[in-house]
C-alpha atoms as a PDB file:
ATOM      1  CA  UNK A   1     -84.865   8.034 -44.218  1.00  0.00           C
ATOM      2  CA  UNK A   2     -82.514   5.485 -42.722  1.00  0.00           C
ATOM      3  CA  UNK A   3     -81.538   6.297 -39.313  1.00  0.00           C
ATOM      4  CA  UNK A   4     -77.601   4.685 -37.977  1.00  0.00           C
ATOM      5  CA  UNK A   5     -78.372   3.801 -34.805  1.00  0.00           C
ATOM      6  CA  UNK A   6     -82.136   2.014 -33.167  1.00  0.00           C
ATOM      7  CA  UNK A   7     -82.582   4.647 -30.658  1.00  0.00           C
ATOM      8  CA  UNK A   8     -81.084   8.117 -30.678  1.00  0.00           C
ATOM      9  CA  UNK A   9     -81.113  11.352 -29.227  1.00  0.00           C
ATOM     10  CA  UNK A  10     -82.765  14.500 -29.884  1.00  0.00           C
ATOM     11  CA  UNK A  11     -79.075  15.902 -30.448  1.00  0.00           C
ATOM     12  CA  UNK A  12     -78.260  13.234 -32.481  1.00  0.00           C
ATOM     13  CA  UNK A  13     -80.978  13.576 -35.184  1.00  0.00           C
ATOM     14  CA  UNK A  14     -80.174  17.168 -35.414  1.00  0.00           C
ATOM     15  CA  UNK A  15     -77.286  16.516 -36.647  1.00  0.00           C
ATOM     16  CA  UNK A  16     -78.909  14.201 -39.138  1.00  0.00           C
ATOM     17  CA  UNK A  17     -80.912  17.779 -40.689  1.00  0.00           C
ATOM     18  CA  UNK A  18     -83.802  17.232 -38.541  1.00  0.00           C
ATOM     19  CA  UNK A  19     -85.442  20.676 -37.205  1.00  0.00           C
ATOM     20  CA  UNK A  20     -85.841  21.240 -33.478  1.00  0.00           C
ATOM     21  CA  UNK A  21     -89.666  21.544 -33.855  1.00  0.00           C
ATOM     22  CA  UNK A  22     -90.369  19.098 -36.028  1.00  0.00           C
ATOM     23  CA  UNK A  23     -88.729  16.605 -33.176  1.00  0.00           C
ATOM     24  CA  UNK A  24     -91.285  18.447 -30.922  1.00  0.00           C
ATOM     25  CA  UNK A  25     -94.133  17.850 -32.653  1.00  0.00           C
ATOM     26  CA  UNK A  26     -93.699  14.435 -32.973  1.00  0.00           C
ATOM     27  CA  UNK A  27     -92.409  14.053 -28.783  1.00  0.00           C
ATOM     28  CA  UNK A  28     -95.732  15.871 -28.114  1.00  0.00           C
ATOM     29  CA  UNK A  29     -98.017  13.880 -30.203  1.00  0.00           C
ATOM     30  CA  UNK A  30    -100.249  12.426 -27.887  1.00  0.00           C
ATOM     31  CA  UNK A  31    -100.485   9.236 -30.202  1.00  0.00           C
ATOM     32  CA  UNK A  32     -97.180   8.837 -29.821  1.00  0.00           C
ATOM     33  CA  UNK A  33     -95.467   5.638 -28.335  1.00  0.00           C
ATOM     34  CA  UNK A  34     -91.711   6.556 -29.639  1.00  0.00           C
ATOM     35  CA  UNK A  35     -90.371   9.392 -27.730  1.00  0.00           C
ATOM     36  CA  UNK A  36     -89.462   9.314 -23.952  1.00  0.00           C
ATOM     37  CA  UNK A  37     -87.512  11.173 -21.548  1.00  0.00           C
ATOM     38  CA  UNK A  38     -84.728   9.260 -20.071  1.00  0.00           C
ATOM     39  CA  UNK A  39     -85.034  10.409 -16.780  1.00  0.00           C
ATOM     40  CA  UNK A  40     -89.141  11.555 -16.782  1.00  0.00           C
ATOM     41  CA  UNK A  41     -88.670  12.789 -13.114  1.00  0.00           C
ATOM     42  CA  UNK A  42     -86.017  15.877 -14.903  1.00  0.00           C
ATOM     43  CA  UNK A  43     -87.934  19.004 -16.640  1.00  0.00           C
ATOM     44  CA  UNK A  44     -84.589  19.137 -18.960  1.00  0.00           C
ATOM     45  CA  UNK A  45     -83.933  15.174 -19.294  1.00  0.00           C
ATOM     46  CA  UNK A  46     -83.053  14.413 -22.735  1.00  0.00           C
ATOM     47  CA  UNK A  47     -85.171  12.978 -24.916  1.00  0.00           C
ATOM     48  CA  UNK A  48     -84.607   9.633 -26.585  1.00  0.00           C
ATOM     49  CA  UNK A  49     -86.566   8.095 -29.872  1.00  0.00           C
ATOM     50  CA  UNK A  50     -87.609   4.858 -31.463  1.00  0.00           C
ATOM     51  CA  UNK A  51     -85.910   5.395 -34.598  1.00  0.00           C
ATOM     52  CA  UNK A  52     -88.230   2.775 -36.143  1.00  0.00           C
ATOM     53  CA  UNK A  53     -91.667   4.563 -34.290  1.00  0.00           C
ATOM     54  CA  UNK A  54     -90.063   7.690 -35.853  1.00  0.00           C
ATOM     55  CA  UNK A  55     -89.667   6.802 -38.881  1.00  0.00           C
ATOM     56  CA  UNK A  56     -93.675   5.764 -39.010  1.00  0.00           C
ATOM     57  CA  UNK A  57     -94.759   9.134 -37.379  1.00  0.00           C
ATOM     58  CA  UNK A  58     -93.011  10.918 -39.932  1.00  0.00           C
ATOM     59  CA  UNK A  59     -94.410   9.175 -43.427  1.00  0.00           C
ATOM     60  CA  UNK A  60     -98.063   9.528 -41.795  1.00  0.00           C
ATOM     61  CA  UNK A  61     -97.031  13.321 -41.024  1.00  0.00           C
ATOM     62  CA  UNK A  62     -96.136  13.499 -44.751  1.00  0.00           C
ATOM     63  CA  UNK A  63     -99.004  11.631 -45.700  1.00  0.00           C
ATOM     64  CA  UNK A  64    -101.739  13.802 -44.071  1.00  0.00           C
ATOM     65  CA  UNK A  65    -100.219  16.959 -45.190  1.00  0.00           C
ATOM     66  CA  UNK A  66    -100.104  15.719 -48.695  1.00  0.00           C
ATOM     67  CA  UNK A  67    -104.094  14.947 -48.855  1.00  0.00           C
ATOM     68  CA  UNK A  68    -104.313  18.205 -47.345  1.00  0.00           C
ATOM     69  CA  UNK A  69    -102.748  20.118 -50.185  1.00  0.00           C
ATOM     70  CA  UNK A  70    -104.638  17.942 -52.666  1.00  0.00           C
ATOM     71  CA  UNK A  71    -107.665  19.377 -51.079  1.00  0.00           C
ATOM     72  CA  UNK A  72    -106.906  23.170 -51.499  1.00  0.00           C
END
């Protein structure tokens, strides 16, 4: 997935098709090194994303769930 802009918003990639939890998920991985508030000192600061980190979190997501179904 190619992503317009280097950083975005969680608003933003919405509007791309991305789901509200999945954008979750990958701001509450604790591995993570993409996602940040942009004021951490506000409970409802908006969150902001690497596009590029992003992008890496989500082909490992789809990458692990894959061997898992190859498992089953």
């Amino acid at each position: 997935m190619e992503f317009p802009k280097k950083f975005m918003k969680s608003g933003e990639l919405r509007a791309l098709g991305m789901s509200k939890e999945l954008l979750r998920r990958a701001y509450g991985d604790s591995k993570q090194r993409f996602a940040t508030k942009v004021n951490p000192s506000k409970r409802t600061s908006a969150i902001i994303y690497d596009t590029d980190g992003l992008k890496e979190w989500l082909e490992r997501e789809i990458k692990a769930q894959l061997a898992g179904m190859e498992r089953r």
